[in-house]
C-alpha atoms as a PDB file:
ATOM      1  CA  UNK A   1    -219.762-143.921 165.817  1.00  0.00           C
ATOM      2  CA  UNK A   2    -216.521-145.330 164.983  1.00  0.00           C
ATOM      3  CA  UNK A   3    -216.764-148.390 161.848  1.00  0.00           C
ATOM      4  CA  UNK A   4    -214.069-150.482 159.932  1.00  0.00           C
ATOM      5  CA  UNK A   5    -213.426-149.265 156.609  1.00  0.00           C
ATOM      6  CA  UNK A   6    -214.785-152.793 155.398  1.00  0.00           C
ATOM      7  CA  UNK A   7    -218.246-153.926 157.370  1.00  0.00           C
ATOM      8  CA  UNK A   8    -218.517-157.592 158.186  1.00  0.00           C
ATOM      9  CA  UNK A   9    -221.706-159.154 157.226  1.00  0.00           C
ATOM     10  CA  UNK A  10    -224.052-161.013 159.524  1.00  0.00           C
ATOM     11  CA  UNK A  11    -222.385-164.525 158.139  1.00  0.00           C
ATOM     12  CA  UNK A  12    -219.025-163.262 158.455  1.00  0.00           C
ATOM     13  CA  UNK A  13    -220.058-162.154 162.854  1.00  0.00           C
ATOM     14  CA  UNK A  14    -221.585-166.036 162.482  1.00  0.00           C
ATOM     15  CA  UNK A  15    -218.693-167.707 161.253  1.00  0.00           C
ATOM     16  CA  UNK A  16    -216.545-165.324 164.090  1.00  0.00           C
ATOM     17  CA  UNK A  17    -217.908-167.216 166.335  1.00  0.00           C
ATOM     18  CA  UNK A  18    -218.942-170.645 164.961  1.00  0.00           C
ATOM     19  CA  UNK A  19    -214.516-170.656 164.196  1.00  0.00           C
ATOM     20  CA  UNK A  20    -213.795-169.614 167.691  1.00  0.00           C
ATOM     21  CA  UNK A  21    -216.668-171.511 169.868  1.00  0.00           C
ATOM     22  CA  UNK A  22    -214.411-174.192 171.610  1.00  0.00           C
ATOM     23  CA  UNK A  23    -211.568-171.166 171.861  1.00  0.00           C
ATOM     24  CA  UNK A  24    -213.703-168.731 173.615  1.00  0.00           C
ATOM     25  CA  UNK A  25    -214.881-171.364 175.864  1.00  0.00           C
ATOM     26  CA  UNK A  26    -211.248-172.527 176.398  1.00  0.00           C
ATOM     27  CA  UNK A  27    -209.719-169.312 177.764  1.00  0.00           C
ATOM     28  CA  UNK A  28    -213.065-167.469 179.276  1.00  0.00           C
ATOM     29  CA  UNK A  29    -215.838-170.269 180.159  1.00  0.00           C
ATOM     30  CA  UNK A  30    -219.423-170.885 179.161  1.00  0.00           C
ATOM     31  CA  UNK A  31    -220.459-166.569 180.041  1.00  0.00           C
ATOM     32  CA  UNK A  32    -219.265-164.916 177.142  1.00  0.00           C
ATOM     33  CA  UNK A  33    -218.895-161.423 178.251  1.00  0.00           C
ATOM     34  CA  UNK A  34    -217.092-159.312 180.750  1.00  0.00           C
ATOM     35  CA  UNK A  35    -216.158-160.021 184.363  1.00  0.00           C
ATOM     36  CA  UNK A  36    -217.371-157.128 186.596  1.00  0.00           C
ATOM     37  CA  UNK A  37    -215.311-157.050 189.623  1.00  0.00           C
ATOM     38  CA  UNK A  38    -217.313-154.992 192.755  1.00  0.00           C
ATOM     39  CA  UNK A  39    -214.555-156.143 195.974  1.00  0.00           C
ATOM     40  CA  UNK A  40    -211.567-157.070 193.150  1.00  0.00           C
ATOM     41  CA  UNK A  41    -210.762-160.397 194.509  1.00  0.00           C
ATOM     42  CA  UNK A  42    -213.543-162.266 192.580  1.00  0.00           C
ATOM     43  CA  UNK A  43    -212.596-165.361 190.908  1.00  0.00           C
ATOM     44  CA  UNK A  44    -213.828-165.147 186.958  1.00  0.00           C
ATOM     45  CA  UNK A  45    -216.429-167.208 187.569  1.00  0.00           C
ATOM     46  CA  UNK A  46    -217.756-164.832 190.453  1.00  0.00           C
ATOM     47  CA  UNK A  47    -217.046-162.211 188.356  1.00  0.00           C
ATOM     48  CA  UNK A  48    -218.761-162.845 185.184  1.00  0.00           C
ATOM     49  CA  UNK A  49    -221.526-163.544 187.900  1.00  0.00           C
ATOM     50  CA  UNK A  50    -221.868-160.234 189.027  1.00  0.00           C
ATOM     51  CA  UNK A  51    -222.132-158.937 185.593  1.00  0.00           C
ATOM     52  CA  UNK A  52    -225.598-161.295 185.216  1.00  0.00           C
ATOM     53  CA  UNK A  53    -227.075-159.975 189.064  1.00  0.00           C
ATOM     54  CA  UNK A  54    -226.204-156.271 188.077  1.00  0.00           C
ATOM     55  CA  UNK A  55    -228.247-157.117 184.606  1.00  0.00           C
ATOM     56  CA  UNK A  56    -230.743-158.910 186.767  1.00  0.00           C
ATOM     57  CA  UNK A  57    -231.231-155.974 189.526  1.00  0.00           C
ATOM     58  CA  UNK A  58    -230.885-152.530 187.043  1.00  0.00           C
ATOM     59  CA  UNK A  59    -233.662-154.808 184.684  1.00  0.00           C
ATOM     60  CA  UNK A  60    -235.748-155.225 188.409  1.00  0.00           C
ATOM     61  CA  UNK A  61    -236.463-159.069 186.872  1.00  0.00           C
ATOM     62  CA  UNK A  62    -238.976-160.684 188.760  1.00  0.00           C
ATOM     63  CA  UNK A  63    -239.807-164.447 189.091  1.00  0.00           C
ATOM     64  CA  UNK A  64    -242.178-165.337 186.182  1.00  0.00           C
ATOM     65  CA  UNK A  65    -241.271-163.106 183.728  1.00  0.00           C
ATOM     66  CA  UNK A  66    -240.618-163.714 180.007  1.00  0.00           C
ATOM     67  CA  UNK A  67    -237.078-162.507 179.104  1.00  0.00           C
ATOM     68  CA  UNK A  68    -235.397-162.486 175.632  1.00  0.00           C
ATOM     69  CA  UNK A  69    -231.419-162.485 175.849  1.00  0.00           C
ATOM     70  CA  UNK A  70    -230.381-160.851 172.154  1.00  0.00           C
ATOM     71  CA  UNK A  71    -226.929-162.991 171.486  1.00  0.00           C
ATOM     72  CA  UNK A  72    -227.350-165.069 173.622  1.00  0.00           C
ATOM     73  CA  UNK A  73    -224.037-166.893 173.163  1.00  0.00           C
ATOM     74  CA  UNK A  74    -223.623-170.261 175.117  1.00  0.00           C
ATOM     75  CA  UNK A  75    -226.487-169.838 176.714  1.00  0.00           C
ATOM     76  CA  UNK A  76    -225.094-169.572 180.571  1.00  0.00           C
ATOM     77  CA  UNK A  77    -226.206-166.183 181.200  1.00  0.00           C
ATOM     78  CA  UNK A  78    -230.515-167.840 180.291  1.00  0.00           C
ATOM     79  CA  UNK A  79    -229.556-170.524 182.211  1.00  0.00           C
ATOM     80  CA  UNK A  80    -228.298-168.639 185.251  1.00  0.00           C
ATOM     81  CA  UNK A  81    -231.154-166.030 185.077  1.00  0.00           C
ATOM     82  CA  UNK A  82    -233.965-169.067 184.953  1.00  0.00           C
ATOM     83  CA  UNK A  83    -232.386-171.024 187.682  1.00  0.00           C
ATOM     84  CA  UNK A  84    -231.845-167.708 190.269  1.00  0.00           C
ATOM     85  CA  UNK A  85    -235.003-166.046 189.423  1.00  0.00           C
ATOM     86  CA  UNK A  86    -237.377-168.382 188.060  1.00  0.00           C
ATOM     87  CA  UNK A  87    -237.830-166.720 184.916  1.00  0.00           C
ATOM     88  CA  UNK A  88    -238.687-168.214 181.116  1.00  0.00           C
ATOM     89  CA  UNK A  89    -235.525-167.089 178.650  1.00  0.00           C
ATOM     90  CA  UNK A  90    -235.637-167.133 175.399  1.00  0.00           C
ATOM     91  CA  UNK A  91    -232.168-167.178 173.516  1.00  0.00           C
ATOM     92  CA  UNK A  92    -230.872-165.898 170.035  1.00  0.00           C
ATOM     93  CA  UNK A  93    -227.833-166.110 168.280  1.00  0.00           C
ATOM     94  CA  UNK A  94    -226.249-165.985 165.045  1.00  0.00           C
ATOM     95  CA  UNK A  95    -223.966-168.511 165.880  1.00  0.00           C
ATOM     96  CA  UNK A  96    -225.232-172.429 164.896  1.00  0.00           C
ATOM     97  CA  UNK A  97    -222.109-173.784 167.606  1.00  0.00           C
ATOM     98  CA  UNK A  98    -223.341-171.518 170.170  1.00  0.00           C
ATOM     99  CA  UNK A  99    -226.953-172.676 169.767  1.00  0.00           C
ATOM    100  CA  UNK A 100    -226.157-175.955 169.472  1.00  0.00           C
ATOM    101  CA  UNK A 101    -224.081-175.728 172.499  1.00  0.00           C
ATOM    102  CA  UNK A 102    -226.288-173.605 174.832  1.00  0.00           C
ATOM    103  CA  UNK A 103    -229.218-176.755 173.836  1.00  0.00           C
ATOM    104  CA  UNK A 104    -226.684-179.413 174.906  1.00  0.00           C
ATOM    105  CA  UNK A 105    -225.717-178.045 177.936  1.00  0.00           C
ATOM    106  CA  UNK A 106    -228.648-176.328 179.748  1.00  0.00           C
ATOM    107  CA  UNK A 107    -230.890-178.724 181.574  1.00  0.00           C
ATOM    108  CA  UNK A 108    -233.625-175.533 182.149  1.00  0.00           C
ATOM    109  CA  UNK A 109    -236.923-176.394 181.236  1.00  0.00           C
ATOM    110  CA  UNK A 110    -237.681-172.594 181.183  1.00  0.00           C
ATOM    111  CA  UNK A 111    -234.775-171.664 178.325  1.00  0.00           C
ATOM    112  CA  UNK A 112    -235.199-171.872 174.757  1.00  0.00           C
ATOM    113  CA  UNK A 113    -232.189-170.979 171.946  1.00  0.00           C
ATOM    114  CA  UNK A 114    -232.850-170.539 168.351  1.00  0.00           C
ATOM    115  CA  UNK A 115    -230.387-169.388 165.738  1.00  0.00           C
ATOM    116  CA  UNK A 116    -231.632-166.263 164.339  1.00  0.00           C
ATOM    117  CA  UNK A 117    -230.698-162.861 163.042  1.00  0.00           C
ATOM    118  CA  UNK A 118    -232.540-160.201 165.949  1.00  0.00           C
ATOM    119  CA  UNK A 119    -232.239-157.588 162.978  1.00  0.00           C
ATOM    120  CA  UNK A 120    -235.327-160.091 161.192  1.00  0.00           C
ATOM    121  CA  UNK A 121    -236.303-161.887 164.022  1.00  0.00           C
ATOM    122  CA  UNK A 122    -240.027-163.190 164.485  1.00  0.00           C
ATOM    123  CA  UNK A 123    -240.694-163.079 167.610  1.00  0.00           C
ATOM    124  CA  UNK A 124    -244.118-161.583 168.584  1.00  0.00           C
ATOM    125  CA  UNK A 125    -244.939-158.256 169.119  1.00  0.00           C
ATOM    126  CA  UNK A 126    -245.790-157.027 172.759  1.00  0.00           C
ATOM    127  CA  UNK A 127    -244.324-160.333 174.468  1.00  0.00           C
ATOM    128  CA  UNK A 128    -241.308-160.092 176.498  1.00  0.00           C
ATOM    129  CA  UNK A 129    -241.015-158.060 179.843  1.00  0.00           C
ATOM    130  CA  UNK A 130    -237.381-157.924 179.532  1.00  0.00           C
ATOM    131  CA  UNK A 131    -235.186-157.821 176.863  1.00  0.00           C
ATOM    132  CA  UNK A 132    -231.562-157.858 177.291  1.00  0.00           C
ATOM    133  CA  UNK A 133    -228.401-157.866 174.992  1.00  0.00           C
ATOM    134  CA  UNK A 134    -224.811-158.183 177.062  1.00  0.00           C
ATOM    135  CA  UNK A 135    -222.129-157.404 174.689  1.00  0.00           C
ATOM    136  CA  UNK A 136    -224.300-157.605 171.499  1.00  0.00           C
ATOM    137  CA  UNK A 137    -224.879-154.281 169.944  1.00  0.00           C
ATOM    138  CA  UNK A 138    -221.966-153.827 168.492  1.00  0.00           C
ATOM    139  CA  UNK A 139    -222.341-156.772 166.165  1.00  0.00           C
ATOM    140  CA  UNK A 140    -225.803-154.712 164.862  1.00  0.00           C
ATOM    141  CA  UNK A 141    -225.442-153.474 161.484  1.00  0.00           C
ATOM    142  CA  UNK A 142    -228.536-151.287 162.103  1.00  0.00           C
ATOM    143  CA  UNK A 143    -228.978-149.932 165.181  1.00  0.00           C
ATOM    144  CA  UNK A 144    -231.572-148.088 164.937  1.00  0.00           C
ATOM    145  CA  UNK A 145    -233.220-151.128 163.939  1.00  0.00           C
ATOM    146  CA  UNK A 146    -231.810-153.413 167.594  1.00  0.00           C
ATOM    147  CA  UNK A 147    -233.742-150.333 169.162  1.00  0.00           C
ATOM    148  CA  UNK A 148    -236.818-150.750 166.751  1.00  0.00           C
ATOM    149  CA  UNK A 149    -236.745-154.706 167.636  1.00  0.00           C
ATOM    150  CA  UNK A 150    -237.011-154.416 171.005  1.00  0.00           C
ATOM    151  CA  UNK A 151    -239.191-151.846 171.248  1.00  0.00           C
ATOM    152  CA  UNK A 152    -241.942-153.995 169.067  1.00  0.00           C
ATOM    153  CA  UNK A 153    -241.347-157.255 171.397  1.00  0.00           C
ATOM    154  CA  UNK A 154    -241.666-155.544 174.621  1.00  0.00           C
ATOM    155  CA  UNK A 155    -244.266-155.664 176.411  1.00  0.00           C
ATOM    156  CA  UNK A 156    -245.661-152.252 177.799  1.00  0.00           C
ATOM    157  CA  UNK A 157    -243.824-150.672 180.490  1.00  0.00           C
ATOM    158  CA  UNK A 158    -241.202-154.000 179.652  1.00  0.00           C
ATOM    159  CA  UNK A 159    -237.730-153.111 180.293  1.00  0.00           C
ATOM    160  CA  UNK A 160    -234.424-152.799 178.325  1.00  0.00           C
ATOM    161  CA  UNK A 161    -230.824-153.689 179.750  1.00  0.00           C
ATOM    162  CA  UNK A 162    -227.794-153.725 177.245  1.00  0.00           C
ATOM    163  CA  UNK A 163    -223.760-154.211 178.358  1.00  0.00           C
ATOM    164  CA  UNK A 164    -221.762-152.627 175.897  1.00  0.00           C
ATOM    165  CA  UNK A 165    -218.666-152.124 174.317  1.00  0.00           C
ATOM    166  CA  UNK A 166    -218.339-147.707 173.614  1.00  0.00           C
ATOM    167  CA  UNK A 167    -215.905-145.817 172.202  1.00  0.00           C
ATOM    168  CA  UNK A 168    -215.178-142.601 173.916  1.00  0.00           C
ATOM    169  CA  UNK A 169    -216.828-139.756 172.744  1.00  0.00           C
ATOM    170  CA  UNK A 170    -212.897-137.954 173.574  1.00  0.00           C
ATOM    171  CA  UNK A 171    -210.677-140.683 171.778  1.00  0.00           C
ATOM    172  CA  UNK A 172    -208.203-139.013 169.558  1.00  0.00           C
ATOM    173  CA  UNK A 173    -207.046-139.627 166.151  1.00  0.00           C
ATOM    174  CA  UNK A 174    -204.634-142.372 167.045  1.00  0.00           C
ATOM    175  CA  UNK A 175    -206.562-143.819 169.273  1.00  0.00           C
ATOM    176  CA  UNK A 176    -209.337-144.372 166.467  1.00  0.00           C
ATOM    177  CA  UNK A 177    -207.224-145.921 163.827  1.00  0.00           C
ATOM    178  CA  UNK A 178    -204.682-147.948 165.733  1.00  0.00           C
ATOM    179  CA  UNK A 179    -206.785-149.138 168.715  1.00  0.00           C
ATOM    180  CA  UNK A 180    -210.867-148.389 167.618  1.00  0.00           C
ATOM    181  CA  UNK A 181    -211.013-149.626 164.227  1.00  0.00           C
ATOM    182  CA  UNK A 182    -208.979-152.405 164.306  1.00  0.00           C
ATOM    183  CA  UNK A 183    -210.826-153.873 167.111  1.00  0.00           C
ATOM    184  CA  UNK A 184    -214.060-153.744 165.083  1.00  0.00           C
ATOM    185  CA  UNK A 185    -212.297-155.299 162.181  1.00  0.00           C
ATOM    186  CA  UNK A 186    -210.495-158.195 163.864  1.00  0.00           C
ATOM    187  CA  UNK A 187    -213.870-158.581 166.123  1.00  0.00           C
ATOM    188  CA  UNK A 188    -216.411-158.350 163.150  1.00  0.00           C
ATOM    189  CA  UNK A 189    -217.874-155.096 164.700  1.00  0.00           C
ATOM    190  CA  UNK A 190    -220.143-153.179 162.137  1.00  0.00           C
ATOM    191  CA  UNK A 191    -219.491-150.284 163.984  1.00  0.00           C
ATOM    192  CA  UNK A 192    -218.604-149.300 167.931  1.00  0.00           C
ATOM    193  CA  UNK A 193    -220.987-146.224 169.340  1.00  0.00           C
ATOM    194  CA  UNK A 194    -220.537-143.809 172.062  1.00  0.00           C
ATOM    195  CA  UNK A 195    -222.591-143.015 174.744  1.00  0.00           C
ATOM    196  CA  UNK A 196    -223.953-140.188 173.083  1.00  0.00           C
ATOM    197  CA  UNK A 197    -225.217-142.575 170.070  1.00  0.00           C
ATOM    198  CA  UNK A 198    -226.875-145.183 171.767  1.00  0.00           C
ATOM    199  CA  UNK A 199    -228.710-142.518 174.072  1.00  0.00           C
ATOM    200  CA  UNK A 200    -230.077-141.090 171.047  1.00  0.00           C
ATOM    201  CA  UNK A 201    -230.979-143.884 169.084  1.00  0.00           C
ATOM    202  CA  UNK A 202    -232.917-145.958 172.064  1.00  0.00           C
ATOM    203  CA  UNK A 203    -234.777-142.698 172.237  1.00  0.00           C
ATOM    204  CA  UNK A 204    -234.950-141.735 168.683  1.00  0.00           C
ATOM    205  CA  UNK A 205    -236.234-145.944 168.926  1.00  0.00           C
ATOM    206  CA  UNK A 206    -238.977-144.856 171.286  1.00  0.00           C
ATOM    207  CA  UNK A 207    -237.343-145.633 174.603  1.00  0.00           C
ATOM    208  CA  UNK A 208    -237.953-143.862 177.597  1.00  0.00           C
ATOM    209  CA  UNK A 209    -236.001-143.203 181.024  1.00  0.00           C
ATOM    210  CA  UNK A 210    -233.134-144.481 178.953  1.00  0.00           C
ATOM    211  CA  UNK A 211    -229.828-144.295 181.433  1.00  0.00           C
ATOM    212  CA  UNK A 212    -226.224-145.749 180.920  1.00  0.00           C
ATOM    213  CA  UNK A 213    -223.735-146.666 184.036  1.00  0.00           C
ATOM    214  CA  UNK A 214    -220.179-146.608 183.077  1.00  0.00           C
ATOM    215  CA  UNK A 215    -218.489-150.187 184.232  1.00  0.00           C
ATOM    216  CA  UNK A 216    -215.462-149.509 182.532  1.00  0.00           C
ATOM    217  CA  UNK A 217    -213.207-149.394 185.619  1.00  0.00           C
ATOM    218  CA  UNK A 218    -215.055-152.544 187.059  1.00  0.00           C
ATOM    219  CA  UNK A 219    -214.209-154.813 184.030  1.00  0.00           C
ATOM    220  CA  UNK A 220    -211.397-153.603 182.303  1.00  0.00           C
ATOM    221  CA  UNK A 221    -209.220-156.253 184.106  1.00  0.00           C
ATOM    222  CA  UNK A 222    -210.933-159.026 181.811  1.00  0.00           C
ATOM    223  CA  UNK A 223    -208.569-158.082 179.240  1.00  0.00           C
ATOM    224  CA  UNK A 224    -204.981-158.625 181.317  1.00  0.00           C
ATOM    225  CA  UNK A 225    -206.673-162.045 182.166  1.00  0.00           C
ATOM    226  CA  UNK A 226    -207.704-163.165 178.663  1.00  0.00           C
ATOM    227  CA  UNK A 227    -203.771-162.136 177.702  1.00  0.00           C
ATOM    228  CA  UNK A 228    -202.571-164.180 180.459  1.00  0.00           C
ATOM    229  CA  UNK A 229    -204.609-167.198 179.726  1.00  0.00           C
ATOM    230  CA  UNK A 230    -204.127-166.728 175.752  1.00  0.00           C
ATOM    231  CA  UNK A 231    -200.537-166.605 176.506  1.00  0.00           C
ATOM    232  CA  UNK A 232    -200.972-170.053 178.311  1.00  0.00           C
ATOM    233  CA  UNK A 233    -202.529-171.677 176.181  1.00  0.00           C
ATOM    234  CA  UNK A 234    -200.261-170.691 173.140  1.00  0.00           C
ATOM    235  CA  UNK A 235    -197.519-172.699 175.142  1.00  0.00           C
ATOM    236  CA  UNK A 236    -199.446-175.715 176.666  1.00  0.00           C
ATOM    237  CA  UNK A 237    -202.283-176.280 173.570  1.00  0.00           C
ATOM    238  CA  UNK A 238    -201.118-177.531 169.974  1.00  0.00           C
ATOM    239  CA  UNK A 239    -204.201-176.405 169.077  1.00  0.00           C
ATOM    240  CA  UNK A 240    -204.139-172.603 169.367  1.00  0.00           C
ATOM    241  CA  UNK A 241    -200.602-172.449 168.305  1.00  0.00           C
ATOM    242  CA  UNK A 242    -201.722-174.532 164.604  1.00  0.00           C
ATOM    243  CA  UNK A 243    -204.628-171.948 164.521  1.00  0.00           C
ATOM    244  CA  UNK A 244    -202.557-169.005 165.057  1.00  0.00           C
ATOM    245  CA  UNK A 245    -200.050-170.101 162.616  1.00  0.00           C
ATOM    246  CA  UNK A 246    -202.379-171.398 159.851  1.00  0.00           C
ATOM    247  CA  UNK A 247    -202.496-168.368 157.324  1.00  0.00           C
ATOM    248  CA  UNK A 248    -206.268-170.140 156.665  1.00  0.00           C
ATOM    249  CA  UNK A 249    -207.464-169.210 160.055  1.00  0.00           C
ATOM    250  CA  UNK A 250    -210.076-166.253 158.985  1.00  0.00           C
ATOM    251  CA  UNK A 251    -210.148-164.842 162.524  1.00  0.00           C
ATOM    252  CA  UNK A 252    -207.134-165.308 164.101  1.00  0.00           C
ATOM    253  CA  UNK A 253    -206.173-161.405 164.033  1.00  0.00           C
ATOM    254  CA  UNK A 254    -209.001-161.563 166.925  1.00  0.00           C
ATOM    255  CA  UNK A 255    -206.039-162.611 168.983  1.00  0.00           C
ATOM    256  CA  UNK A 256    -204.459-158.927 168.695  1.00  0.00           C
ATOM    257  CA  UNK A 257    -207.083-157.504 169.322  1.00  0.00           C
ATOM    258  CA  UNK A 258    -207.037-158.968 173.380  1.00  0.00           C
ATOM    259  CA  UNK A 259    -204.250-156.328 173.499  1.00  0.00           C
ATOM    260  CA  UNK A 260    -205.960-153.473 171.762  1.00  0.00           C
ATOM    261  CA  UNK A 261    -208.955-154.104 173.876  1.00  0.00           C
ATOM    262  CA  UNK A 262    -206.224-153.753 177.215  1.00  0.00           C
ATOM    263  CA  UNK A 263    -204.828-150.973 175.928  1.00  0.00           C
ATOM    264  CA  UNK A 264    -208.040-149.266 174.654  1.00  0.00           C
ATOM    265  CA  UNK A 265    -209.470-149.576 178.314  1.00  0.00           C
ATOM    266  CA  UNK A 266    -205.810-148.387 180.228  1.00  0.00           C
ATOM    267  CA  UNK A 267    -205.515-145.502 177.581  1.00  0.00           C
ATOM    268  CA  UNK A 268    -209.696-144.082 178.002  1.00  0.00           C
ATOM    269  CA  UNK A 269    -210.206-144.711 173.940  1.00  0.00           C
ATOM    270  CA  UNK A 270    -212.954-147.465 174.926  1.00  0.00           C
ATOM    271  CA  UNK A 271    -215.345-147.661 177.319  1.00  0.00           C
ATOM    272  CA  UNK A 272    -217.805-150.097 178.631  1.00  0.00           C
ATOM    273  CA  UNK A 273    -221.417-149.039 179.265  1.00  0.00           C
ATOM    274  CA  UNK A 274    -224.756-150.478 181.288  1.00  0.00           C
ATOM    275  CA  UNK A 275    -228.140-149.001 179.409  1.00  0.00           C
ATOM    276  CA  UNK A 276    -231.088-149.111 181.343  1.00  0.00           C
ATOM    277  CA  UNK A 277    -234.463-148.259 179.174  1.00  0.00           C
ATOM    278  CA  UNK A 278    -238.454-148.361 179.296  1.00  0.00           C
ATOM    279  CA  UNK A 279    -241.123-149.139 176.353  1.00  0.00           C
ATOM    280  CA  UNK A 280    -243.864-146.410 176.941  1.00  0.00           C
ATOM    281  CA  UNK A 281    -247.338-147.750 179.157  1.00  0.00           C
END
């Protein structure tokens, strides 16, 4: 398990991404999460598509059933899940923008967002068939506690299905302090696991059938885009320029870290992993 030498608290992951809402939106879109690329000449938008369907078919959703999505960020991956499969999503987020955004813009009837910490959520016990996290465990302080969670909401037999970010279990010294750490400082990561550590803590959590599916190869070309688009923006947009410049700007080291993340990927430091999992009948 690789962690900063300082770990960010659940208001400083908050104010991450309360500072950067209208950014992230700006250079990525409304899905805040990976683009998974099957034939490689997906647009984005198809691609951070696919990402959602492979959640949908390795979680075997069904119409009807009662999902949670753990971070749920802007709330287009609920929306896109109730409107293709006719399902009732429920959303949380530390994030007040993001909520408040995700309410504004979804026009589903069968989505809900509240702003919440999952680590002390109160959701009920035994309710959700589904509960799914894309690109959220690495903000968890306590792990073993995300696993705890969602064991207690699920229903039983209900199904788990995280995207994650993973360090290699091989990444060398270097590769730990200049690429690994820093991007779970500049991203407000408590700590980035390998496969290894998540396969033991949704079991040590009570999961069963617990599998992973590396994707790394499939999305790794989000990163070159994000640079590319970053890049763009830093000449066209006022806006990112005065935010990169302004020493005030709390998060604006997240910028480097678009580059670690590219480099982490091309150089096999950091990897990016599917987890399929099962409450006990």
């Amino acid at each position: 398990m690789i962690s900063p030498p300082t770990q960010p608290s659940t208001e400083d992951v908050a104010r991450h991404y309360d500072e950067l809402d209208a950014f992230y939106r700006g250079v990525w879109g409304e899905h805040l999460h990976h683009g998974y690329w099957v034939d490689g000449d997906e647009t984005v938008e198809e691609a951070v598509r696919n990402l959602v369907d492979l959640v949908a078919r390795r979680g075997a959703i069904t119409e009807d059933e009662v999902i949670c999505d753990i971070g749920c960020g802007h709330g287009a991956t609920a929306a896109y899940l109730a409107g293709q499969h006719h399902v009732d999503v429920t959303g949380i987020t530390l994030s007040p923008a993001q909520c408040r955004y995700a309410i504004e813009n979804s026009s589903s009837t069968r989505c809900r967002f509240v702003v919440g910490d999952w680590l002390s959520n109160d959701f009920k016990s035994d309710h959700f068939d589904i509960a799914l996290g894309i690109e959220c465990l690495s903000h968890m302080a306590d792990k073993s506690r995300f696993f705890e969670e969602a064991l207690r909401v699920l229903l039983p037999e209900g199904r788990l299905v995280l995207c994650m970010w993973l360090a290699s279990e091989s990444a060398t010294h270097w590769q730990i302090r200049h690429l690994l750490e820093p991007i779970c400082r500049e991203g407000r990561l408590p700590s980035m696991p390998s496969v290894r550590d998540v396969v033991g803590l949704a079991e040590a959590g009570g999961f069963v059938d617990v599998e992973v599916q590396d994707l790394s190869l499939n999305v790794r070309r989000t990163w070159g885009i994000c640079a590319r688009r970053v890049a763009a923006k830093l000449c066209t947009d006022a806006r990112y320029r005065r935010y990169l410049l302004n020493s005030s700007s709390s998060d604006r080291a997240f910028l480097k870290s678009i580059f670690r993340v590219m480099v982490a990927y091309r150089t096999g430091a950091m990897e990016y992993g599917l987890l399929v999992a099962k409450k006990p009948a």
